[in-house]
C-alpha atoms as a PDB file:
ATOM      1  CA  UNK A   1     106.731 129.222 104.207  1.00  0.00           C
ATOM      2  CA  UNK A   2     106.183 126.858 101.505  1.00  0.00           C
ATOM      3  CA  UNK A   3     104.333 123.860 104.035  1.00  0.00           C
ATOM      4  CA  UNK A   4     100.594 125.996 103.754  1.00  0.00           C
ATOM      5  CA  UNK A   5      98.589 123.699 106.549  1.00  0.00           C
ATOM      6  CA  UNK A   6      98.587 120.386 108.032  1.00  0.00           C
ATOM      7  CA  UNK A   7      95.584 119.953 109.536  1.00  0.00           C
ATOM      8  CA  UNK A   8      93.661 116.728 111.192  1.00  0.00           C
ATOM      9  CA  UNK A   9      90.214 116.180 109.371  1.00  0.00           C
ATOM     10  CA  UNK A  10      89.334 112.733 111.267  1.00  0.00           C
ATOM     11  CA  UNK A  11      90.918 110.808 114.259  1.00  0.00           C
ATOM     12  CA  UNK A  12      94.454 109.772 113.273  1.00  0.00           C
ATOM     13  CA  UNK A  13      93.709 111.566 110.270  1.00  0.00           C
ATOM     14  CA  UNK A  14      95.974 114.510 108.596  1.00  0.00           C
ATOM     15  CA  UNK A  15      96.121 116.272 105.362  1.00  0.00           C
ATOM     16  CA  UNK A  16      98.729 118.295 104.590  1.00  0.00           C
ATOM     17  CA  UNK A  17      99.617 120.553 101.742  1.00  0.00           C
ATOM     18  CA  UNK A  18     102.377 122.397 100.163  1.00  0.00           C
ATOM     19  CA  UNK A  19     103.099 125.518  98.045  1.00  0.00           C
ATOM     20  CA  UNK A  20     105.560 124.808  95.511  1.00  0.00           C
ATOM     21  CA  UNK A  21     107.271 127.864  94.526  1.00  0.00           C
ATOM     22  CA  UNK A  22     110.742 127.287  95.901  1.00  0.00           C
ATOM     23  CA  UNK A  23     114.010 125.486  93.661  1.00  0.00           C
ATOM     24  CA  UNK A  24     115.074 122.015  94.619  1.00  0.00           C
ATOM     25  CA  UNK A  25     118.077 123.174  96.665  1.00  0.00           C
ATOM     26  CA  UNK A  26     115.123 125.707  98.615  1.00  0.00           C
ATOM     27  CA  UNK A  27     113.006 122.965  99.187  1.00  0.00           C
ATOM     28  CA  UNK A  28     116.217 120.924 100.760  1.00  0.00           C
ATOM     29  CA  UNK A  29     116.618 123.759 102.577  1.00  0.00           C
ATOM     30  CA  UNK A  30     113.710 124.142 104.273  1.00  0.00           C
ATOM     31  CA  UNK A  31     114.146 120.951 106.646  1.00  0.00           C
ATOM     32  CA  UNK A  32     117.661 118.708 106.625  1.00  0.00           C
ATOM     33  CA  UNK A  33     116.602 115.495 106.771  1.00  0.00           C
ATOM     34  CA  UNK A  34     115.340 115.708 102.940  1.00  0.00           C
ATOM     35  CA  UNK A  35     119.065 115.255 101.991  1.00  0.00           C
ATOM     36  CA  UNK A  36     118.388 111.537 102.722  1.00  0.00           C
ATOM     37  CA  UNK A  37     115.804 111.352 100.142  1.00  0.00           C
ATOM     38  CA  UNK A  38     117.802 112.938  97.487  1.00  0.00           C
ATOM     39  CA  UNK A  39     118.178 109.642  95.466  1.00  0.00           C
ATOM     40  CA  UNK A  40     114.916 109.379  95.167  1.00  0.00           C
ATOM     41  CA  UNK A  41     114.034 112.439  92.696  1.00  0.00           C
ATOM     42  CA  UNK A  42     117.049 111.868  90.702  1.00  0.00           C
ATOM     43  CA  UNK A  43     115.678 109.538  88.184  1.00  0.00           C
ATOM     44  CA  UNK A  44     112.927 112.326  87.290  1.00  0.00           C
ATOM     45  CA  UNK A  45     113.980 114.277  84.048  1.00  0.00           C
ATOM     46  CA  UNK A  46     111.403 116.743  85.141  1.00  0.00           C
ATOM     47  CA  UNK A  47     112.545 119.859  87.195  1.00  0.00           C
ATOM     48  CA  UNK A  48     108.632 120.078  88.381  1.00  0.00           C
ATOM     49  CA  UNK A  49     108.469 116.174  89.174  1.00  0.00           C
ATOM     50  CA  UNK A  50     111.363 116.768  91.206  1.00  0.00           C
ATOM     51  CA  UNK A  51     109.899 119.604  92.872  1.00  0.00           C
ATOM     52  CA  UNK A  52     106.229 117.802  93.719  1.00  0.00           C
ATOM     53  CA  UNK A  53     108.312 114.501  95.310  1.00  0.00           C
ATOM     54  CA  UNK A  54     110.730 116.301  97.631  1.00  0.00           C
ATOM     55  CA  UNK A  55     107.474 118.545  98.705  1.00  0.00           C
ATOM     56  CA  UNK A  56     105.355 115.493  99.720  1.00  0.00           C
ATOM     57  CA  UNK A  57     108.289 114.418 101.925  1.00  0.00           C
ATOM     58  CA  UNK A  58     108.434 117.608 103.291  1.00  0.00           C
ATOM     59  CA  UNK A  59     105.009 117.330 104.324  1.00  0.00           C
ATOM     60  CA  UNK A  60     105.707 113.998 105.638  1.00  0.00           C
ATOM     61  CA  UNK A  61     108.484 114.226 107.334  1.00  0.00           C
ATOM     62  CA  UNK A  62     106.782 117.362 108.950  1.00  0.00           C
ATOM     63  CA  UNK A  63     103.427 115.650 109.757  1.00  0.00           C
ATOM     64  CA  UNK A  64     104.918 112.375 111.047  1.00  0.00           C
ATOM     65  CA  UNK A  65     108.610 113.699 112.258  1.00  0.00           C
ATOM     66  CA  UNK A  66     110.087 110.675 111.341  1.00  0.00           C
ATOM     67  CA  UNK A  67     112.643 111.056 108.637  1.00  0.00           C
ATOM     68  CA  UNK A  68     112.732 107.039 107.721  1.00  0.00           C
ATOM     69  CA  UNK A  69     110.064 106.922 106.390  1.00  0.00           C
ATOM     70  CA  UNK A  70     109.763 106.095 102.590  1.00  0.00           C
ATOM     71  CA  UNK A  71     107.145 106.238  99.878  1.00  0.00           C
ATOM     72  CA  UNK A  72     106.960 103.079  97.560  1.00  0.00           C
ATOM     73  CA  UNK A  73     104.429 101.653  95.485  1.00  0.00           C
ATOM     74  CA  UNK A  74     102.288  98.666  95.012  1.00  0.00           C
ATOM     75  CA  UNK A  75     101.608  96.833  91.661  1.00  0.00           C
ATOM     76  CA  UNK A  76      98.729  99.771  90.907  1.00  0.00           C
ATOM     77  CA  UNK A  77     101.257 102.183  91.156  1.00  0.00           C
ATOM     78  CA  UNK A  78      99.495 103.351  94.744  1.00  0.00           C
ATOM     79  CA  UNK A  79     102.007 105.234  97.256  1.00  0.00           C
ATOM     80  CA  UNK A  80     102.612 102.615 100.097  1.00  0.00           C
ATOM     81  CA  UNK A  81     104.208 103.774 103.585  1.00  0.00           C
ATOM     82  CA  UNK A  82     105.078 101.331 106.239  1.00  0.00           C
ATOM     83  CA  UNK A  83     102.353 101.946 108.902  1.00  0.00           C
ATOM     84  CA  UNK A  84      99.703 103.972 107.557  1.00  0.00           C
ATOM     85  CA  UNK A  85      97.283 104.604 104.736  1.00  0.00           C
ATOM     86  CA  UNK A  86      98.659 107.560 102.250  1.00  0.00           C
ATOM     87  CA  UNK A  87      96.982 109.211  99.312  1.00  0.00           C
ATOM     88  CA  UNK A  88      99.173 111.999  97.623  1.00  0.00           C
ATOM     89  CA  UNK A  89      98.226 114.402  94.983  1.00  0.00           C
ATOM     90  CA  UNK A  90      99.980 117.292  92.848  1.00  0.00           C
ATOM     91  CA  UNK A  91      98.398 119.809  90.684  1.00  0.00           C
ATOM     92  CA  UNK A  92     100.519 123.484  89.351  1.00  0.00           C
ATOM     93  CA  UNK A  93     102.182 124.204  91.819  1.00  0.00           C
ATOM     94  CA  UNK A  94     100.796 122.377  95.071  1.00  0.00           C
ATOM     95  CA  UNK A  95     101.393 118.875  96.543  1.00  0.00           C
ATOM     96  CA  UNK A  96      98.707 117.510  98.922  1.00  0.00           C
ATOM     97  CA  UNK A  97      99.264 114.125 101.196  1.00  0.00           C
ATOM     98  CA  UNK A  98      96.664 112.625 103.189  1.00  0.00           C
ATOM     99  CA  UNK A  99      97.801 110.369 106.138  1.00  0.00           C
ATOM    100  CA  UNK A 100      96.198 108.055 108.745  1.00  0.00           C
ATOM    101  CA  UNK A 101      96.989 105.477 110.848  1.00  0.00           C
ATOM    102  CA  UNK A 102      93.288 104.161 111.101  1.00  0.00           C
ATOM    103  CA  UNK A 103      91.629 104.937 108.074  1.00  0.00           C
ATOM    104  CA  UNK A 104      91.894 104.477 104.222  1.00  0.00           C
ATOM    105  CA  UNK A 105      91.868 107.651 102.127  1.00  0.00           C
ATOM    106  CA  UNK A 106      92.293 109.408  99.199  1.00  0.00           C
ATOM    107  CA  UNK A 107      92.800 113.227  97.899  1.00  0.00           C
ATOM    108  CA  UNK A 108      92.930 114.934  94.675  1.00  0.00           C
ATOM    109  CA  UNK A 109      93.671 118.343  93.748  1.00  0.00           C
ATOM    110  CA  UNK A 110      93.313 120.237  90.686  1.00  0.00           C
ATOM    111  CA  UNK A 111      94.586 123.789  89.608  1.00  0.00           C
ATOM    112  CA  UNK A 112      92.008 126.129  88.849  1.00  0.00           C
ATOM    113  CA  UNK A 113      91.308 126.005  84.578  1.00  0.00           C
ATOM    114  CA  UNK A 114      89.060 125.853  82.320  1.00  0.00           C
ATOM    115  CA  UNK A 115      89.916 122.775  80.108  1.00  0.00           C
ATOM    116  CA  UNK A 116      88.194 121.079  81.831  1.00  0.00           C
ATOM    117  CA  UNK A 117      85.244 122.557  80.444  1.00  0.00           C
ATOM    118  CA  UNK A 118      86.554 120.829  77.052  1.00  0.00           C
ATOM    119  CA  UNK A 119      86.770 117.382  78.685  1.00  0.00           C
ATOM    120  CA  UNK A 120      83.592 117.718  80.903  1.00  0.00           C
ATOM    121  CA  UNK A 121      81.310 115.011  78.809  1.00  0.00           C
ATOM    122  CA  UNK A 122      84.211 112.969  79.164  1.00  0.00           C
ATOM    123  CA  UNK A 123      83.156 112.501  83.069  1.00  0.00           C
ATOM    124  CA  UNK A 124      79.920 114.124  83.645  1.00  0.00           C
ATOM    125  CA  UNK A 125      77.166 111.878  83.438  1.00  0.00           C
ATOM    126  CA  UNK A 126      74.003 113.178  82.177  1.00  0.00           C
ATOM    127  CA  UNK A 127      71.807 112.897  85.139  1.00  0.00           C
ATOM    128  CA  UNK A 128      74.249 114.621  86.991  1.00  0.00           C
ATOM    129  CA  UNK A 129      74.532 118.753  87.507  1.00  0.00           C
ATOM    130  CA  UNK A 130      77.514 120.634  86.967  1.00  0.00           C
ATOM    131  CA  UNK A 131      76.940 124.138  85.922  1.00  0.00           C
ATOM    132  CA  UNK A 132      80.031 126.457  86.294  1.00  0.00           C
ATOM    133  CA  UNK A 133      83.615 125.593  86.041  1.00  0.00           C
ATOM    134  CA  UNK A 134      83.844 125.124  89.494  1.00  0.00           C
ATOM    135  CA  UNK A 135      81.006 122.580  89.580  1.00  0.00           C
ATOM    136  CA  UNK A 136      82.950 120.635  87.099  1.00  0.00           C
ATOM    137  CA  UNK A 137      86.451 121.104  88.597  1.00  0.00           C
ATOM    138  CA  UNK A 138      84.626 119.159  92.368  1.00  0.00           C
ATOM    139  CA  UNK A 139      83.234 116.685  90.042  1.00  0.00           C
ATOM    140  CA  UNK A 140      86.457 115.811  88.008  1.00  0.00           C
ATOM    141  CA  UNK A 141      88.021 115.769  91.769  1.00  0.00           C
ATOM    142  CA  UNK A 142      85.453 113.576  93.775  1.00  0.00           C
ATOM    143  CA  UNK A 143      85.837 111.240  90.673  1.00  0.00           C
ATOM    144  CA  UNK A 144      89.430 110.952  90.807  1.00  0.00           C
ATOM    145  CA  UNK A 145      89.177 110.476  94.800  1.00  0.00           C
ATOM    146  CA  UNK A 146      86.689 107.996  94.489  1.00  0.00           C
ATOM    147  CA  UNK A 147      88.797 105.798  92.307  1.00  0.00           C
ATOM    148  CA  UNK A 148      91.832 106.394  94.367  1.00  0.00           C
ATOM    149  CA  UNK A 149      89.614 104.969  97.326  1.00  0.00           C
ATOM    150  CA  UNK A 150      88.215 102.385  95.760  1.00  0.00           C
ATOM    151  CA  UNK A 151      91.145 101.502  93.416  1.00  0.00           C
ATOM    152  CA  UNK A 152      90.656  97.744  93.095  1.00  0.00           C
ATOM    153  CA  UNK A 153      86.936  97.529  91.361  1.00  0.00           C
ATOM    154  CA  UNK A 154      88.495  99.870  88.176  1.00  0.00           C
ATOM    155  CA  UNK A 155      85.500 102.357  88.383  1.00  0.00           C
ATOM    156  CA  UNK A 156      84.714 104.680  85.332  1.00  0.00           C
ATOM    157  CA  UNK A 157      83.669 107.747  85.610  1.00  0.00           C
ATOM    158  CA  UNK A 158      80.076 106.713  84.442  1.00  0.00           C
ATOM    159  CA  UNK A 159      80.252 104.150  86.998  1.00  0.00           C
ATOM    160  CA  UNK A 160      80.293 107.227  89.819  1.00  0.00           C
ATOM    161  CA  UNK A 161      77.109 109.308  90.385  1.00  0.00           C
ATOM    162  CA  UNK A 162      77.262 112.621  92.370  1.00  0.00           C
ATOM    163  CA  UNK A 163      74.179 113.930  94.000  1.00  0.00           C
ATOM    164  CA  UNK A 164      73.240 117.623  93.679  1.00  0.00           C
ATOM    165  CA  UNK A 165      74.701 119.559  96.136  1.00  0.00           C
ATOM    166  CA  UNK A 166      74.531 123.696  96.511  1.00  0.00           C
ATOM    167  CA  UNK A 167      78.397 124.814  96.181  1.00  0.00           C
ATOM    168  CA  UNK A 168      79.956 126.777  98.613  1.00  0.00           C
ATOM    169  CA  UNK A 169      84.063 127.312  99.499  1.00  0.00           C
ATOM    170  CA  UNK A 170      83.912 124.018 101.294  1.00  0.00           C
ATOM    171  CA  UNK A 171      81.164 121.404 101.790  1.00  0.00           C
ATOM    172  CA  UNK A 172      80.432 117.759 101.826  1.00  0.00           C
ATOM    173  CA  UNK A 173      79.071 115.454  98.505  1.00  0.00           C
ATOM    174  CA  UNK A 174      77.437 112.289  98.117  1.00  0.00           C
ATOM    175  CA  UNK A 175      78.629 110.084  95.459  1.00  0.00           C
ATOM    176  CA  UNK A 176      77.309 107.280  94.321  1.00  0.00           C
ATOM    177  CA  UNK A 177      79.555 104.350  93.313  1.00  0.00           C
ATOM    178  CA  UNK A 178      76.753 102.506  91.010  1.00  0.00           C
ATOM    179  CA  UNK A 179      79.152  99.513  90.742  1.00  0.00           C
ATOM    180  CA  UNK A 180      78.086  98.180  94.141  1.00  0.00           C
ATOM    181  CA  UNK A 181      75.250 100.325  94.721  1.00  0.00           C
ATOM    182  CA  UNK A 182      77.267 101.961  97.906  1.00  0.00           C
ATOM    183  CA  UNK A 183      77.463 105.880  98.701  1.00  0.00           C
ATOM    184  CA  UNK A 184      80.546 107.631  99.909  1.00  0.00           C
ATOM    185  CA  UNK A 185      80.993 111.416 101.078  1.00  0.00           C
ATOM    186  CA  UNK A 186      83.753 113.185  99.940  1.00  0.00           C
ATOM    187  CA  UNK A 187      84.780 116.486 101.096  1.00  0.00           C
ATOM    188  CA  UNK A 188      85.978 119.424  98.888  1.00  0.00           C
ATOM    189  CA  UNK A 189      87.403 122.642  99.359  1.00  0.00           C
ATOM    190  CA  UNK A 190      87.514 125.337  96.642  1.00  0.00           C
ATOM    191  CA  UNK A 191      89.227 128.828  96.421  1.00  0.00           C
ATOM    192  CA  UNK A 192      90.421 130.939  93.235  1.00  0.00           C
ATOM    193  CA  UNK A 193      93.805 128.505  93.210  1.00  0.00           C
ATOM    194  CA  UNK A 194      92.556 125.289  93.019  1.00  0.00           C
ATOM    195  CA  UNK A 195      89.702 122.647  93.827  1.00  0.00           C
ATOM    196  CA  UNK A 196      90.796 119.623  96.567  1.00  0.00           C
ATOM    197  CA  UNK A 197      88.968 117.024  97.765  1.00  0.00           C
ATOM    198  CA  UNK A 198      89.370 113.735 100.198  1.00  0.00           C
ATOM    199  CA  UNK A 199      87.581 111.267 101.655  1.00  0.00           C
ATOM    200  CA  UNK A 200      88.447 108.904 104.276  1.00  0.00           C
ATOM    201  CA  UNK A 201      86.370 105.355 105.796  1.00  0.00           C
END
């Protein structure tokens, strides 16, 4: 079953997420009513782009069972969805979508590799602690699901400060958003596929 989890992290709050390992017409397959959304992958040259858009309406269509639904986007290229806050995501092979009807949110996830160990200056700050390749990967994703929540003050990475936290397969972190002096929690989950994290206010 290619639809891993949907699962309800807050009130009116769901994440779900999505194996990709299935061709277009298997993904069709899987539920009817993404037929109607056809015309909306068929401008992607990319077999995988393809792939990671019909997946995040599987996942909607599954988590809100309403097939009339439609994913737009505003003029910061954010997903919009008529009645409720979305964040979506896609990494190798995986497509994540966070949904609520009450509270903004975001989500990343990232594959599991280690370029990011090439790139880590690029978004580790110095006073912060990031030892292992994991440590980096929840960084790089808190970072990314910061700005995603907080889209319209254009953060840089610099401008985000995470706090040190012990790592475990899933746990809460404090960032810092420096900008405005304000803290946020975001949530991560790690295992030997990828890194994901979300946060929701």
């Amino acid at each position: 079953m290619p639809l891993i989890s949907i699962d309800a992290i807050a009130p009116q709050c769901h994440l779900g997420l999505w194996r990709i390992e299935e061709t277009i017409d298997d993904i069709i397959a899987t539920d009817n009513r993404l037929a109607g959304v056809v015309d909306k992958i068929e401008h992607f040259h990319s077999e995988s782009r393809r792939k990671e858009v019909l997946a995040v309406y599987g996942l909607l269509f599954a988590m809100t069972d309403n097939p009339y639904l439609r994913i737009e986007h505003d003029d910061l290229s954010r997903p919009v969805i008529d009645g409720y806050h979305v964040s979506i995501s896609h990494t190798r092979g995986y497509a994540a979508l966070l949904l609520s009807t009450r509270h903004k949110v975001a989500i990343d996830i990232e594959f599991i590799s280690n370029r990011v160990e090439r790139v880590a200056s690029k978004f580790i700050r110095n006073d912060e602690v990031a030892d292992s390749l994991y440590a980096k990967l929840i960084h790089w994703s808190a970072k990314e699901t910061i700005y995603k929540l907080f889209a319209n003050e254009n953060l840089d990475f610099f401008d985000m400060r995470i706090a040190p936290f012990d790592q475990r397969e899933e746990g809460n972190i404090e960032v810092d958003d420096l900008k405005i002096e304000k803290k946020q929690s975001v949530h991560y989950l790690c295992n030997d596929k990828y890194v994901l994290t979300y946060a929701a206010i």
